[in-house]
Protein backbone atom coordinates (compact mmCIF):
# COMPACT_ATOMS: atom_id res chain seq x y z
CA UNK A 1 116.32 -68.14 173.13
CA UNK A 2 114.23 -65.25 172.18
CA UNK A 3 113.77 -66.38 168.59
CA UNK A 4 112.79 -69.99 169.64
CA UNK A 5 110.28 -68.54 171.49
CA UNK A 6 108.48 -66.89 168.73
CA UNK A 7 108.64 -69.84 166.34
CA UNK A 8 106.87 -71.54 169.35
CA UNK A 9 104.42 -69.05 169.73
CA UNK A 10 103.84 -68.84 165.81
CA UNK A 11 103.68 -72.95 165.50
CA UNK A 12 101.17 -73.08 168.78
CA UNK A 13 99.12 -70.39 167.01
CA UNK A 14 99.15 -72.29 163.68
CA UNK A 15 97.98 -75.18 165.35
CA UNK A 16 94.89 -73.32 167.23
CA UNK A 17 93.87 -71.90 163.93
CA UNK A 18 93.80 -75.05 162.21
CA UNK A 19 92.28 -76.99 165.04
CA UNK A 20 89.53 -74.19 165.10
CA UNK A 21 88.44 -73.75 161.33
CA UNK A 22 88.67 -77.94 160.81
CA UNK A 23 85.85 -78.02 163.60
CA UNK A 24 82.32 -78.73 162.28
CA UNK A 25 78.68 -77.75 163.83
CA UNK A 26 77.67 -80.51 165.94
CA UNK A 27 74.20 -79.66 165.56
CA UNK A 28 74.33 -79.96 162.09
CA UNK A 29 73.27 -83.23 160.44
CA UNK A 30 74.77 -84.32 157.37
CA UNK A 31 73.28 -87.44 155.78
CA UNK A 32 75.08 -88.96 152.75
CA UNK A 33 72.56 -91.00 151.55
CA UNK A 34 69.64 -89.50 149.24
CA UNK A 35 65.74 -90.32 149.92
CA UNK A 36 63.70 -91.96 147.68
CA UNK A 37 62.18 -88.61 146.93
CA UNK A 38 65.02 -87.25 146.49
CA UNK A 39 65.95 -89.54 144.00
CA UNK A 40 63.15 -89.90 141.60
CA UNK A 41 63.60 -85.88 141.65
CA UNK A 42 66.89 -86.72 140.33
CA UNK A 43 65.34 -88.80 137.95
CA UNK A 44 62.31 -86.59 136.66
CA UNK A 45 65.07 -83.96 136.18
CA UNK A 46 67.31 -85.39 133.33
CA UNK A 47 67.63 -87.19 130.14
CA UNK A 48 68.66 -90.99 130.72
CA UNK A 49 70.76 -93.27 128.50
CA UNK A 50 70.80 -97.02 129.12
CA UNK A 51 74.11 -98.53 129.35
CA UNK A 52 75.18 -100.44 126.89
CA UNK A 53 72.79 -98.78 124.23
CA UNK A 54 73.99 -94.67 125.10
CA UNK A 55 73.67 -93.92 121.48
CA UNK A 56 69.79 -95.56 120.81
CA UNK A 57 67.88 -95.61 123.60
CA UNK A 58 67.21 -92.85 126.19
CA UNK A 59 64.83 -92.68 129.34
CA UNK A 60 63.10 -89.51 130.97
CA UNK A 61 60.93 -89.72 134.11
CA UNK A 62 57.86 -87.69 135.11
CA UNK A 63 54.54 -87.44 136.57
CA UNK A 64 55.28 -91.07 137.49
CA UNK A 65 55.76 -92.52 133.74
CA UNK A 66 59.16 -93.53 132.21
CA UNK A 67 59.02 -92.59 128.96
CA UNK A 68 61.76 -94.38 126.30
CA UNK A 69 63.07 -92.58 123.18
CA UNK A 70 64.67 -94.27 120.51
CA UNK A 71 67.74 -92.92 118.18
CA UNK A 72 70.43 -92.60 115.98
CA UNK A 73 74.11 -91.84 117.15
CA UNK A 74 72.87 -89.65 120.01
CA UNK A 75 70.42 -88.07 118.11
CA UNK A 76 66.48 -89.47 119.66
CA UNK A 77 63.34 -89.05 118.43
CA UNK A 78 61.19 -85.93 119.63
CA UNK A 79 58.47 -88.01 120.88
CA UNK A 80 58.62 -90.96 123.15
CA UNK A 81 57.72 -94.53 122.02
CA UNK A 82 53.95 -95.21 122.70
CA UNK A 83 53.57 -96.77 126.07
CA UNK A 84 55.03 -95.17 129.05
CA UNK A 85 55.47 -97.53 132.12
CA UNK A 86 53.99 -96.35 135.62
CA UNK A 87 55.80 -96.48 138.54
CA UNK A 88 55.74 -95.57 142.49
CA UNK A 89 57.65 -95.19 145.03
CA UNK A 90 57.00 -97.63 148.14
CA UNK A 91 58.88 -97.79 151.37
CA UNK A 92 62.82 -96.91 149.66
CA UNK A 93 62.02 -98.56 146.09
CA UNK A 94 61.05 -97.53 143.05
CA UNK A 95 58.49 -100.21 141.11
CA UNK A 96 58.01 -99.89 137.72
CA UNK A 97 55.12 -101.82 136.22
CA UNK A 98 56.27 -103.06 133.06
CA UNK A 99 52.35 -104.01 131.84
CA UNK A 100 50.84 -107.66 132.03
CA UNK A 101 51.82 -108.53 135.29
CA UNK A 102 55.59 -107.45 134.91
CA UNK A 103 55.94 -105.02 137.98
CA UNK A 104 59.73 -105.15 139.33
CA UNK A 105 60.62 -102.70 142.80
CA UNK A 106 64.47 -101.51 142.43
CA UNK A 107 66.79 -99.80 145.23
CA UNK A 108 68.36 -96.53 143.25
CA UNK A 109 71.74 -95.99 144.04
CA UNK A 110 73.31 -92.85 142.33
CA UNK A 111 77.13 -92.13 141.92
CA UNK A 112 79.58 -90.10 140.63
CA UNK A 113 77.93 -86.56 140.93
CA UNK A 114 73.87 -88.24 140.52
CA UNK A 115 75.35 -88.66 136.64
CA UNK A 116 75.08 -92.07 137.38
CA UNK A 117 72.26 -94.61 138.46
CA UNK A 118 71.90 -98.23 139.00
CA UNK A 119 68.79 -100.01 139.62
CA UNK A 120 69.00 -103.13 141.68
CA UNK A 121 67.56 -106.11 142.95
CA UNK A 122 68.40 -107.89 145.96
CA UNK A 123 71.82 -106.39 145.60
CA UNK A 124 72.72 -107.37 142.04
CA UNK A 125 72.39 -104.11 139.50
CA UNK A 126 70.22 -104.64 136.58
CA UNK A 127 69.88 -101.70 135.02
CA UNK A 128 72.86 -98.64 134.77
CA UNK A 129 71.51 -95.38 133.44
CA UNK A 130 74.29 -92.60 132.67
CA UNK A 131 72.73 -88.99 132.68
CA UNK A 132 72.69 -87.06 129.40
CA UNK A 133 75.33 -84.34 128.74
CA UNK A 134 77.36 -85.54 132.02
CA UNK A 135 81.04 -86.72 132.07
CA UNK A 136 79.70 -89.83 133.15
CA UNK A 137 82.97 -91.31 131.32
CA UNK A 138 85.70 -89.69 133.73
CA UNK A 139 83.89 -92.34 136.33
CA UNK A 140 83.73 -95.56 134.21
């Protein structure tokens, strides 16, 4: 009886301490979801290559310009093509004015570890991006 006891005593105390250290801060918020700030700082802070074209063609954001590169089997030009597109942020968008009355407003959605961003449209993705130097792959 005595040894059931003390396998009682050790399960009961098992179960406090797990009960105790799986407890979080409710006065801690956690959001999931990234800002749009937060996003185009994600953006300004990497190299970019267009799905579909990883090889050639590679975007970097800053100052509010998206600047395009264009390359050889991974290997881009120093400078940027001539022409960098504006865009701003309004409301949770991104809107990228593509010159002569192109101007298109995208919702950013970023996965697998921010190496990863799709630009869409009334809920249909247009545009993928995969960051530079990621393992982007492992989540295709």
């Amino acid at each position: 009886m005595k040894n059931f006891f003390k396998k009682f005593r050790l399960f009961l105390l098992l179960v406090t301490v797990i009960s105790f250290t799986n407890c979080e801060d409710s006065n801690e918020v956690v959001s999931s979801e990234l800002t749009i700030q937060q996003k185009v700082a994600l953006l300004e802070e990497s190299q970019w290559l267009l799905k579909g074209f990883e090889d050639r063609v590679m975007h970097t954001f800053k100052d509010s310009k998206q600047f395009t590169y264009y390359g050889t089997n991974n290997v881009f030009e120093e400078n940027p093509i001539p022409g960098a597109l504006n865009f701003t942020i309004e409301g949770n968008l991104i809107t990228i004015d593509y010159n002569f009355g192109n101007i298109n407003s995208y919702e950013l959605t970023f996965s697998c570890n921010n190496s990863i961003v799709e630009f869409s449209q009334n809920g249909a993705v247009v545009k993928t991006l995969y960051k530079r130097g990621s393992n982007f792959q492992q989540c295709l």
